[in-house]
PDB file of N, CA and C in Angstrom:
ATOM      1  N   UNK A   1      -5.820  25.101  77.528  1.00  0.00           N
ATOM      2  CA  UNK A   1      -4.822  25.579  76.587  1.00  0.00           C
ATOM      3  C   UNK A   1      -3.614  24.635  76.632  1.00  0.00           C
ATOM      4  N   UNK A   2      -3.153  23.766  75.284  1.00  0.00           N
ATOM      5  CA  UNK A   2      -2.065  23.119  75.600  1.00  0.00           C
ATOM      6  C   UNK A   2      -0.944  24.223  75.491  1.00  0.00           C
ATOM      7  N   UNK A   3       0.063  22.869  76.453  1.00  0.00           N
ATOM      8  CA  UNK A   3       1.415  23.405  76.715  1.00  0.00           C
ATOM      9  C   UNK A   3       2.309  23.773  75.570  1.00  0.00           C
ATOM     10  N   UNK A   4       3.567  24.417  75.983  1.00  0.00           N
ATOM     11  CA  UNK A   4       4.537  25.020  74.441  1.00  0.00           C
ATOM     12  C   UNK A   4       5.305  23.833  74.255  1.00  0.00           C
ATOM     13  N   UNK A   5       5.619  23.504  73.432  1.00  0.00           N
ATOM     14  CA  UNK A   5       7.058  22.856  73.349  1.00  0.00           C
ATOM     15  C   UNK A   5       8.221  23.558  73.943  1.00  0.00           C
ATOM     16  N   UNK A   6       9.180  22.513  73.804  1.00  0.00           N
ATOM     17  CA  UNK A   6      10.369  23.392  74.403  1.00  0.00           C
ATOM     18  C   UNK A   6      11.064  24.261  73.091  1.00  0.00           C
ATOM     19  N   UNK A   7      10.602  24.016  71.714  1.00  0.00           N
ATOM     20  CA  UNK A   7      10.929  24.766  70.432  1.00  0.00           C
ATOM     21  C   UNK A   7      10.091  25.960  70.385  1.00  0.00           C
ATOM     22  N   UNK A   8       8.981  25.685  70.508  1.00  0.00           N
ATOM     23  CA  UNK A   8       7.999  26.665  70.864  1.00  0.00           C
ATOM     24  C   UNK A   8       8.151  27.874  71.745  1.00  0.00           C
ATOM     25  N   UNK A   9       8.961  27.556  72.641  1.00  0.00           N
ATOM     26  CA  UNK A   9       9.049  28.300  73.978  1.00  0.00           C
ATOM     27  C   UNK A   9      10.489  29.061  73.400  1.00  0.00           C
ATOM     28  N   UNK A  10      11.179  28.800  72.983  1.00  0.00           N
ATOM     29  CA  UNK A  10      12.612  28.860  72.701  1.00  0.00           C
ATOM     30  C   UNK A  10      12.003  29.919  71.252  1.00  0.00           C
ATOM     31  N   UNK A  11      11.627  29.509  70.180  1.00  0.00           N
ATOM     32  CA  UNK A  11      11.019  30.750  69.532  1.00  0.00           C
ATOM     33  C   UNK A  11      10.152  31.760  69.675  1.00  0.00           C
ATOM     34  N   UNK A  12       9.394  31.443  70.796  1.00  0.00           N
ATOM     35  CA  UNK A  12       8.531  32.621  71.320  1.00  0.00           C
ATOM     36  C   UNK A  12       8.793  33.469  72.012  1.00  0.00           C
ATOM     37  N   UNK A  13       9.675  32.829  72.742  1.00  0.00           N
ATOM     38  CA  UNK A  13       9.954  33.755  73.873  1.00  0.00           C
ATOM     39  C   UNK A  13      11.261  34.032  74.025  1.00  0.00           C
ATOM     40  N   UNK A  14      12.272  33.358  74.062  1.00  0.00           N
ATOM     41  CA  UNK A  14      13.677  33.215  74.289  1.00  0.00           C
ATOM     42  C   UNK A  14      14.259  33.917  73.218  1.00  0.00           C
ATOM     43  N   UNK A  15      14.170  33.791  71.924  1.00  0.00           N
ATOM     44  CA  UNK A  15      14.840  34.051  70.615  1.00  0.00           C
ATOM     45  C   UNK A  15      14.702  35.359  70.650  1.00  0.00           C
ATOM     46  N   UNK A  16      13.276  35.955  70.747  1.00  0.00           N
ATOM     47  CA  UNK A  16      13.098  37.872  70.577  1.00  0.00           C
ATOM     48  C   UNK A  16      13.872  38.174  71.283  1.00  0.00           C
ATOM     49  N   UNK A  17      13.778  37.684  72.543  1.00  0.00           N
ATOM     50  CA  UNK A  17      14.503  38.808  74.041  1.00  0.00           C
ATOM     51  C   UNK A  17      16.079  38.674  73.464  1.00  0.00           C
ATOM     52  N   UNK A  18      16.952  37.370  73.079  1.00  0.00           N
ATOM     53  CA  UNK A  18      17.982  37.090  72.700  1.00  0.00           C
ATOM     54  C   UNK A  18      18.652  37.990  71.656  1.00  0.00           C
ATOM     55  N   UNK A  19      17.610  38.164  70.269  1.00  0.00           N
ATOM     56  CA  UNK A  19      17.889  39.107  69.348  1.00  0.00           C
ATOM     57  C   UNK A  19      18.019  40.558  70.117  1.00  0.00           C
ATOM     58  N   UNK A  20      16.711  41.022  70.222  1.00  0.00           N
ATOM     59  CA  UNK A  20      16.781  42.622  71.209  1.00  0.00           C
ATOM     60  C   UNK A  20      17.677  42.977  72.203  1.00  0.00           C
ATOM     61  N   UNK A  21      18.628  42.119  72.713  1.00  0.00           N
ATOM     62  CA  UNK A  21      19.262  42.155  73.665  1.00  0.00           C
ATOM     63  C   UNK A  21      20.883  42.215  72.783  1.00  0.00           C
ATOM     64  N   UNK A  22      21.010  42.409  71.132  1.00  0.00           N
ATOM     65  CA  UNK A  22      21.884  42.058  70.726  1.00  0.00           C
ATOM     66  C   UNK A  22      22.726  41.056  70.258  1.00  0.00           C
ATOM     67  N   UNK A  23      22.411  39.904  70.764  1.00  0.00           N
ATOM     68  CA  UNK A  23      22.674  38.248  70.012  1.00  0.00           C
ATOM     69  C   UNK A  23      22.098  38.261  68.890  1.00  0.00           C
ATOM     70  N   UNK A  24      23.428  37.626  67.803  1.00  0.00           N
ATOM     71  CA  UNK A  24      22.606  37.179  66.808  1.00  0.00           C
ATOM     72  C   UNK A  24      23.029  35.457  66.644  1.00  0.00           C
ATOM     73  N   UNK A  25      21.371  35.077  66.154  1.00  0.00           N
ATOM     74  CA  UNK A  25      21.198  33.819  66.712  1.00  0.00           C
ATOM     75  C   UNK A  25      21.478  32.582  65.254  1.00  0.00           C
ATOM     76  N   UNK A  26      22.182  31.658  65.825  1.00  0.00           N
ATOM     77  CA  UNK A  26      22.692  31.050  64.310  1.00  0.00           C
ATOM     78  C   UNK A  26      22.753  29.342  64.986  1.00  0.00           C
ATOM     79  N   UNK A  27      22.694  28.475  64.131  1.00  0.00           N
ATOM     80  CA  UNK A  27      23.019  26.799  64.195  1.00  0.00           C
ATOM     81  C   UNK A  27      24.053  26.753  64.386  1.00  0.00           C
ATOM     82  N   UNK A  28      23.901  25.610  65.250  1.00  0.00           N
ATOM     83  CA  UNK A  28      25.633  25.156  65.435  1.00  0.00           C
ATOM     84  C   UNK A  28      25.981  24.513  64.208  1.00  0.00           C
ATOM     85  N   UNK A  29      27.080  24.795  63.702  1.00  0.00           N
ATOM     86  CA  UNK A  29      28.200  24.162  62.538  1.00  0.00           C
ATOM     87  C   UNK A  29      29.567  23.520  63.257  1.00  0.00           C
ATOM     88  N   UNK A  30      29.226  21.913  62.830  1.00  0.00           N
ATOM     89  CA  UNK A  30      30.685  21.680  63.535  1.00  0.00           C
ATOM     90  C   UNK A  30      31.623  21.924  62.740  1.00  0.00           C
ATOM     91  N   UNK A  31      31.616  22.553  61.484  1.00  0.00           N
ATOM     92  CA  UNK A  31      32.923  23.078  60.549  1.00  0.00           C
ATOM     93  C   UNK A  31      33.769  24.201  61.211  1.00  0.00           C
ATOM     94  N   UNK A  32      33.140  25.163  61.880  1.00  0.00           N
ATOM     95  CA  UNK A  32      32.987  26.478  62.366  1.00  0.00           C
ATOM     96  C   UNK A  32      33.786  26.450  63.518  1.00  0.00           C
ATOM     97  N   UNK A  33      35.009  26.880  63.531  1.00  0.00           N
ATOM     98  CA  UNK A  33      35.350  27.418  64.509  1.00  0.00           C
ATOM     99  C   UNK A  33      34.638  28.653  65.768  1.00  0.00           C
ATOM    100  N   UNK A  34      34.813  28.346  66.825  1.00  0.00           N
ATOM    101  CA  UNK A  34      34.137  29.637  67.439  1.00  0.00           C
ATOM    102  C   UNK A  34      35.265  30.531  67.404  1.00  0.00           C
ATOM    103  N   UNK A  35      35.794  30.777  66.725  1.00  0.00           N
ATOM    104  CA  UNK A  35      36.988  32.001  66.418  1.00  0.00           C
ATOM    105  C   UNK A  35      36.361  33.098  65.601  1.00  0.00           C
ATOM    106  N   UNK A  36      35.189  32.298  64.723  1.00  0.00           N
ATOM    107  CA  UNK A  36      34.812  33.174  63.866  1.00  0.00           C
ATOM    108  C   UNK A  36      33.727  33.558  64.005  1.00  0.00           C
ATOM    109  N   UNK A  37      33.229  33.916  65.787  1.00  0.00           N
ATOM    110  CA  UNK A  37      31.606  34.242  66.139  1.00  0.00           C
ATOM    111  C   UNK A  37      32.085  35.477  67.479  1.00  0.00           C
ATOM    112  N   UNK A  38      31.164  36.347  67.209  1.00  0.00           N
ATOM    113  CA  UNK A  38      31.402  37.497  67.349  1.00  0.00           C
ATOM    114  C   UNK A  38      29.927  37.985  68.030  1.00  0.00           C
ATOM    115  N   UNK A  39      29.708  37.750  69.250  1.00  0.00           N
ATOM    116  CA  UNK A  39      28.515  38.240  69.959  1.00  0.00           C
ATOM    117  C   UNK A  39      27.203  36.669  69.159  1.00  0.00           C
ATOM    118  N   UNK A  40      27.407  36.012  69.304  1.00  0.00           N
ATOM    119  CA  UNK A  40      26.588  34.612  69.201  1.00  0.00           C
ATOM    120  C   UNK A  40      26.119  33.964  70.032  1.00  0.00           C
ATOM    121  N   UNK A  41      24.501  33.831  69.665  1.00  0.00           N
ATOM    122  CA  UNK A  41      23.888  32.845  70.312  1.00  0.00           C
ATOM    123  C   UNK A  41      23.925  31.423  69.796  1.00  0.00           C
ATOM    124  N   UNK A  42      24.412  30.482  69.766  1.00  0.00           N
ATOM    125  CA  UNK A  42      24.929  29.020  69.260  1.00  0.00           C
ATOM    126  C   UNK A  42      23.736  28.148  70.030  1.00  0.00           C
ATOM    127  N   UNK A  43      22.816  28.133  68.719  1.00  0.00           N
ATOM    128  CA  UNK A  43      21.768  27.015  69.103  1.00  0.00           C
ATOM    129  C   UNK A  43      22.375  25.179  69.178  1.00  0.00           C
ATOM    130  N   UNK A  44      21.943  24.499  70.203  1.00  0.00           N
ATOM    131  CA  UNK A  44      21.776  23.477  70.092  1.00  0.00           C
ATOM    132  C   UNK A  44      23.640  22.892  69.938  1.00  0.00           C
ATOM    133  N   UNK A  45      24.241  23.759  70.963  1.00  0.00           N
ATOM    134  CA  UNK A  45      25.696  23.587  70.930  1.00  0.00           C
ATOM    135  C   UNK A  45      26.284  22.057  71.906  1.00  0.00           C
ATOM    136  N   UNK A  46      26.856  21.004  71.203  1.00  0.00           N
ATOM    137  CA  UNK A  46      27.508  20.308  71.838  1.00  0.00           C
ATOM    138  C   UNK A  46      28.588  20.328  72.740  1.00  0.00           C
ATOM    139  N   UNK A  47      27.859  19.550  74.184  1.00  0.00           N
ATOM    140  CA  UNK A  47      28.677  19.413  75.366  1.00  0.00           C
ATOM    141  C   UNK A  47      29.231  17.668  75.489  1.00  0.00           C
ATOM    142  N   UNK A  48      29.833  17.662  76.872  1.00  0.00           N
ATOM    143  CA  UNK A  48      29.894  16.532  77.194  1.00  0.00           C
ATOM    144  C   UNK A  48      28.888  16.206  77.603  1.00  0.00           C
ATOM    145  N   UNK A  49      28.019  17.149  78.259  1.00  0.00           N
ATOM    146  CA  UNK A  49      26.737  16.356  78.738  1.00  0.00           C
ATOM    147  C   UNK A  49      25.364  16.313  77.835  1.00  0.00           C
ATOM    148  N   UNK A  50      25.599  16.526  76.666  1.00  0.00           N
ATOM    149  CA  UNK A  50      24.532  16.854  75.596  1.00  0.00           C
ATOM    150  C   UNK A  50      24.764  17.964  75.331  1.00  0.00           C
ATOM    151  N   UNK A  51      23.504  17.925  74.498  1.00  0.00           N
ATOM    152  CA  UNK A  51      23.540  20.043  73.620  1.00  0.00           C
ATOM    153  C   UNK A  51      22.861  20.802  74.709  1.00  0.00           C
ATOM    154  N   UNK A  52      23.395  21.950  74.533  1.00  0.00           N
ATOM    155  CA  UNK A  52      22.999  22.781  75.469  1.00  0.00           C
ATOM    156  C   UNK A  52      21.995  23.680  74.630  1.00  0.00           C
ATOM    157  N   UNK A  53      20.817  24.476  74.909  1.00  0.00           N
ATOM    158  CA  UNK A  53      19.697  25.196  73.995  1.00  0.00           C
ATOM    159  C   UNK A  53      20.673  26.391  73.239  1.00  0.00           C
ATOM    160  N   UNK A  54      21.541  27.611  74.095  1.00  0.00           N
ATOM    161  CA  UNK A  54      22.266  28.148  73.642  1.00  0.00           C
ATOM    162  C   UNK A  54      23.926  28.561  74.253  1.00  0.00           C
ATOM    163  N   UNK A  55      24.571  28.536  73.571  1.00  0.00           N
ATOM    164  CA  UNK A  55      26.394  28.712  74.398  1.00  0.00           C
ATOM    165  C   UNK A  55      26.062  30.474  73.911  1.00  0.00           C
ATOM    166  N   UNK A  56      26.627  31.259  74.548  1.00  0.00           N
ATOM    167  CA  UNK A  56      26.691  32.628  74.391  1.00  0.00           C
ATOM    168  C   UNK A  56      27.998  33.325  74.140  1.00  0.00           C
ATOM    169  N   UNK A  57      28.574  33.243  72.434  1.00  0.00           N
ATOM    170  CA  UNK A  57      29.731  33.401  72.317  1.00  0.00           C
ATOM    171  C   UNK A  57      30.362  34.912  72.405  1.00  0.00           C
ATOM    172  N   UNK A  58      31.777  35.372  73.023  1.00  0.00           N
ATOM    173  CA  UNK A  58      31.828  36.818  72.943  1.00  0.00           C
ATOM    174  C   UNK A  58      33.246  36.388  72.735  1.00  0.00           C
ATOM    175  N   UNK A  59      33.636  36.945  71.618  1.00  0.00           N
ATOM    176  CA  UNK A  59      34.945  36.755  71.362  1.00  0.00           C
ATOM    177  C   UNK A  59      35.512  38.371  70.675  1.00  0.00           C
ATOM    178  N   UNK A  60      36.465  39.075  71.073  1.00  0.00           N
ATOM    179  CA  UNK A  60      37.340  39.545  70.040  1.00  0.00           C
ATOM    180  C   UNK A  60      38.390  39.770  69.017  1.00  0.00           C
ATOM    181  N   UNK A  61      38.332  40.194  68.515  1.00  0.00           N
ATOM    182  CA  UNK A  61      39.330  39.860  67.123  1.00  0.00           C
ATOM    183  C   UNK A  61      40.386  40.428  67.172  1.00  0.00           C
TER     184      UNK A  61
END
């Protein structure tokens, strides 16, 4: 049986538990302030050390 990708793995498995758990899961936009994310899972979010798979935003308003 081949192996998952790491996209593969990240939609199979990671994304459900992420949603069910209450994250809702969206692309990073570099227009986008994170001011305006409110319980976010931020795919593919830029670091200094590269993108990270997800930043887990909790902000209130």
């Amino acid at each position: 049986m081949p192996e998952e990708t790491e996209q593969e793995t990240r939609k199979r498995r990671i994304d459900p538990k992420l949603e069910a758990s209450g994250w809702k899961l969206i692309k990073y936009h570099e227009s986008k302030s994170l001011s305006s994310y409110l319980s976010h899972a931020i795919e593919e979010y830029p670091t200094s050390n590269g993108p990270v798979d997800y930043a887990l935003v909790i902000l209130t308003r």
